[in-house]
C-alpha atoms as a PDB file:
ATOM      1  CA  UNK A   1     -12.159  15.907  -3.581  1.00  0.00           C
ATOM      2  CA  UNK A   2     -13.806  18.268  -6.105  1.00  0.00           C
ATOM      3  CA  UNK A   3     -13.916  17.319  -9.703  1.00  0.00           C
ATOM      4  CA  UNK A   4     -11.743  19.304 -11.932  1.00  0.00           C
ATOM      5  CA  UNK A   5     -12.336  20.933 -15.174  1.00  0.00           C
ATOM      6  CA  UNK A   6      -9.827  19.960 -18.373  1.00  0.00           C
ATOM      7  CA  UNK A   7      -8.325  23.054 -18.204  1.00  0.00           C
ATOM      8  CA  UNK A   8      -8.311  22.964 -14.193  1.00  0.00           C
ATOM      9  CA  UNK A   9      -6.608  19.106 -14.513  1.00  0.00           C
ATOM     10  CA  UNK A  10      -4.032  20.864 -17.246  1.00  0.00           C
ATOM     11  CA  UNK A  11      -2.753  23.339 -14.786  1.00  0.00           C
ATOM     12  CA  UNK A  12      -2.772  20.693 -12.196  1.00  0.00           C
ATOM     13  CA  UNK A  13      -0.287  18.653 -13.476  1.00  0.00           C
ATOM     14  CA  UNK A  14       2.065  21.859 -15.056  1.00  0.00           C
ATOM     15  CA  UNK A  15       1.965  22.362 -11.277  1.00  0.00           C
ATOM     16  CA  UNK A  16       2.779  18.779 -10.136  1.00  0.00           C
ATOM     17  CA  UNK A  17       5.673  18.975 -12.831  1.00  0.00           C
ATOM     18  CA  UNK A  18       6.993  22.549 -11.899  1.00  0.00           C
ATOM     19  CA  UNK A  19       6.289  21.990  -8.357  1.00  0.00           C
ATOM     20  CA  UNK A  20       6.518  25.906  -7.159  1.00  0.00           C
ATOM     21  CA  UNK A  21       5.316  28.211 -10.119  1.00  0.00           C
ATOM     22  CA  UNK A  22       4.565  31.813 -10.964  1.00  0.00           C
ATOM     23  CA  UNK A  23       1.375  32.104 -12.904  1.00  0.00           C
ATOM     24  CA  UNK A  24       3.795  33.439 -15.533  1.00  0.00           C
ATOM     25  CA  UNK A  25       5.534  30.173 -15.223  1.00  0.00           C
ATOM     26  CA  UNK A  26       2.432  28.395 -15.805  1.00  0.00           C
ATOM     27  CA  UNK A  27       1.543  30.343 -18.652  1.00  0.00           C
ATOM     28  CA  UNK A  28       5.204  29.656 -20.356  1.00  0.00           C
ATOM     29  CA  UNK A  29       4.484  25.762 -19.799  1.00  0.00           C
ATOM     30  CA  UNK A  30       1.276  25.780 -21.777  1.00  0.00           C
ATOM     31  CA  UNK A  31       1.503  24.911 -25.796  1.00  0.00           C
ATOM     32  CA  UNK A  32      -1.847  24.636 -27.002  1.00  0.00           C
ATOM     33  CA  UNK A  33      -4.681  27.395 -26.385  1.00  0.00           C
ATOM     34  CA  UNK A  34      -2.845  29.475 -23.656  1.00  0.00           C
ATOM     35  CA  UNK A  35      -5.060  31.278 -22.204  1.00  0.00           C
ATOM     36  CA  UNK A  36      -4.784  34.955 -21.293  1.00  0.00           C
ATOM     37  CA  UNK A  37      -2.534  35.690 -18.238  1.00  0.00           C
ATOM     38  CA  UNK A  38      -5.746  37.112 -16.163  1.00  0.00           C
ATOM     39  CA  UNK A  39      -7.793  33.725 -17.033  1.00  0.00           C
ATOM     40  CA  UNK A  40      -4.823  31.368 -15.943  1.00  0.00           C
ATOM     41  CA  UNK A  41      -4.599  33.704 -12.549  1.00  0.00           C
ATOM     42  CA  UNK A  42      -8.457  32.617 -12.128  1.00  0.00           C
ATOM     43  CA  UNK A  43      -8.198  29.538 -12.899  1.00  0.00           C
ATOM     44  CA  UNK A  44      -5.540  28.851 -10.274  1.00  0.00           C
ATOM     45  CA  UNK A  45      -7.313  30.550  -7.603  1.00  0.00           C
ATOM     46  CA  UNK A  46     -10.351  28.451  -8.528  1.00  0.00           C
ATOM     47  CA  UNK A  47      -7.874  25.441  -7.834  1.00  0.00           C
ATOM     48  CA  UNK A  48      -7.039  27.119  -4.493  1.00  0.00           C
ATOM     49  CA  UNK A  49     -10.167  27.440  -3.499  1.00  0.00           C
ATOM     50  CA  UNK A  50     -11.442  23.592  -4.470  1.00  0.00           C
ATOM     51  CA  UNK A  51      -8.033  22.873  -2.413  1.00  0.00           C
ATOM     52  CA  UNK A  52      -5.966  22.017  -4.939  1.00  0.00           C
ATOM     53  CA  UNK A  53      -2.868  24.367  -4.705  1.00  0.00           C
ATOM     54  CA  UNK A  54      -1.617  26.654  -2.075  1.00  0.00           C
ATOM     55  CA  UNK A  55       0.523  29.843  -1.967  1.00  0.00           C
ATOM     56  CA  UNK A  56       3.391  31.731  -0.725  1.00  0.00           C
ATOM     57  CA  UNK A  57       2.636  35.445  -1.334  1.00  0.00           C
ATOM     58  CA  UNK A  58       5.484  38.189  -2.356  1.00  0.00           C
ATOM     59  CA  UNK A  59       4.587  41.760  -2.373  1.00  0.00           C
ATOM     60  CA  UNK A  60       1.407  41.311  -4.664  1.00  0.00           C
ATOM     61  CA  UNK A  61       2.698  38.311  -6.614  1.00  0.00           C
ATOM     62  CA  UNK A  62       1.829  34.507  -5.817  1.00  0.00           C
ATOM     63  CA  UNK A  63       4.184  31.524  -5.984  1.00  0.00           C
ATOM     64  CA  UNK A  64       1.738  28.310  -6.273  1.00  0.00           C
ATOM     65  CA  UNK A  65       2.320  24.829  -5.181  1.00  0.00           C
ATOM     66  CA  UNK A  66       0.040  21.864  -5.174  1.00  0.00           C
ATOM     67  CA  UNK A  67      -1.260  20.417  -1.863  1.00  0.00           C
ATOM     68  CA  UNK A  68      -2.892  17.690  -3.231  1.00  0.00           C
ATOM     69  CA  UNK A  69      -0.321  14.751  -4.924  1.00  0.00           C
ATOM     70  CA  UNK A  70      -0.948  13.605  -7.678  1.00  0.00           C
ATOM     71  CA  UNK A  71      -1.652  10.076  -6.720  1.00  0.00           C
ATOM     72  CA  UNK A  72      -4.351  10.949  -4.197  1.00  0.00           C
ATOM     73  CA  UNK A  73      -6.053  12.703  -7.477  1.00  0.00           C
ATOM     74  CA  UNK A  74      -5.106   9.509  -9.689  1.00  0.00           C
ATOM     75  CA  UNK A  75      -7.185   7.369  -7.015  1.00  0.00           C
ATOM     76  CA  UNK A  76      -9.915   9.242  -6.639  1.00  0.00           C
ATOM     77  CA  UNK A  77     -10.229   9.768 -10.451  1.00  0.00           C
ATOM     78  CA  UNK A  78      -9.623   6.357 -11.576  1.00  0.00           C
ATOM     79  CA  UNK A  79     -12.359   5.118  -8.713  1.00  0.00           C
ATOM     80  CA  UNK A  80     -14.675   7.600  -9.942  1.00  0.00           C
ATOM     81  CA  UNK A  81     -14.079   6.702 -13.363  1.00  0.00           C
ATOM     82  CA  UNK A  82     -14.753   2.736 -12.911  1.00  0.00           C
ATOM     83  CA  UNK A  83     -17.729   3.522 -10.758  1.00  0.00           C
ATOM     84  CA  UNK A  84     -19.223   5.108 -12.946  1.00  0.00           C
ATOM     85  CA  UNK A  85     -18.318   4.035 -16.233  1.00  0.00           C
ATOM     86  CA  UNK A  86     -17.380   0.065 -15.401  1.00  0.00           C
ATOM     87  CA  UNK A  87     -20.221   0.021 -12.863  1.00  0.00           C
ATOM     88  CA  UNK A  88     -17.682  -0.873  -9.974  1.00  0.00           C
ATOM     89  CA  UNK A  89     -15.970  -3.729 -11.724  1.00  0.00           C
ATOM     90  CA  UNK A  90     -12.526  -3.510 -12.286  1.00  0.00           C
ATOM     91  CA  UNK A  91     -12.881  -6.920 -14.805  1.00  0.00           C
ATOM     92  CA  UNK A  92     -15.266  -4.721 -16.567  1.00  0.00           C
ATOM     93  CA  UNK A  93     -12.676  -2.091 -17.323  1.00  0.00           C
ATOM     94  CA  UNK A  94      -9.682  -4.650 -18.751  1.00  0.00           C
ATOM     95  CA  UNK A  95     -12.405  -6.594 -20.571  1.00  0.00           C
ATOM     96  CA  UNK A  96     -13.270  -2.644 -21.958  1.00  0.00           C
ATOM     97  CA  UNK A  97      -9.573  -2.472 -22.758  1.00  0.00           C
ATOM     98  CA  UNK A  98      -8.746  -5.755 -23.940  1.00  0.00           C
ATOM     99  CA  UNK A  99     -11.593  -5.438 -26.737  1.00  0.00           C
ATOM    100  CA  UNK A 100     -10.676  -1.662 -27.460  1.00  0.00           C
ATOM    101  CA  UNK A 101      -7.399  -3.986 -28.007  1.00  0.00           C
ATOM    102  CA  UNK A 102      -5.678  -1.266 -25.834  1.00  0.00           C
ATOM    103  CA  UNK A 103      -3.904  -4.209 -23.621  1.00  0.00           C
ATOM    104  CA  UNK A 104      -2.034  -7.195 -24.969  1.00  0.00           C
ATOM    105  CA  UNK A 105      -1.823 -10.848 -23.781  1.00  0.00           C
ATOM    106  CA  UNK A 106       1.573  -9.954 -22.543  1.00  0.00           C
ATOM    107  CA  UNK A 107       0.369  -7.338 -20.305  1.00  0.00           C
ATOM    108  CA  UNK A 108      -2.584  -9.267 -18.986  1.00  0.00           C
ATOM    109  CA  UNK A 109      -0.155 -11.870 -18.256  1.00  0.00           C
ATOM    110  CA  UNK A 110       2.066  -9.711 -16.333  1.00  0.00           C
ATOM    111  CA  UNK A 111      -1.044  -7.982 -14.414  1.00  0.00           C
ATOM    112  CA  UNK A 112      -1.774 -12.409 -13.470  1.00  0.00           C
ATOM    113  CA  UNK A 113       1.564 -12.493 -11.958  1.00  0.00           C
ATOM    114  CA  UNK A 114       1.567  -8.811 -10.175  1.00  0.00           C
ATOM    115  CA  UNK A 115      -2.093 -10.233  -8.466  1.00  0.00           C
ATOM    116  CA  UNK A 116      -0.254 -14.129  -7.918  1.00  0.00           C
ATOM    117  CA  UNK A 117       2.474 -12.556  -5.818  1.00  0.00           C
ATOM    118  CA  UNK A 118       0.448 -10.453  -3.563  1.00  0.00           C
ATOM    119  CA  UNK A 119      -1.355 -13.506  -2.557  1.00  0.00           C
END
């Protein structure tokens, strides 16, 4: 799975949200530094290409829809993420939360009893 861009990852999950979109539709969802309508069309074919999104094609007009879920692309970016930031330790990333003080007791207690049942 290729590694997306911010802007790439942005569109990704309008998409996962929308479901079936219009690039006009995409452009609509965005609040913050919408891009012009010709850059979101290329940014969505790039996404197409890495094999991201699909389409079903109307006259000259494309109706996108992601072909990759979104937890496959949680998975692979949260293992990419702790093996190379936590250096393939998952205690290494809720010791980097727990002193960021990102995660209370409560939730590390609750994580203890998620792992104790699966056993």
């Amino acid at each position: 799975m290729q590694k997306l861009t911010n802007k790439e990852e942005e569109i990704m999950h309008i998409l996962w949200r929308l479901e079936k979109a219009f690039v006009k539709d995409v452009l609509a969802e965005i609040k913050e530094d919408k891009p012009h309508y010709n850059t979101l069309s290329t940014i969505i074919r790039n996404l197409e290409e890495k094999g991201y999104v699909n389409y079903n094609a109307y006259g000259k007009t494309h109706q996108y829809f992601p072909i990759v879920k979104m937890e496959d692309y949680k998975k692979n970016f949260m293992n990419n993420a702790i093996e190379h930031y936590f250096n393939n330790s998952y205690k290494n990333v809720v010791s980097f939360f727990a002193k960021e003080e990102k995660i209370s007791v409560a939730e590390l207690k609750d994580i203890i009893n998620l792992i104790e049942k699966k056993k």
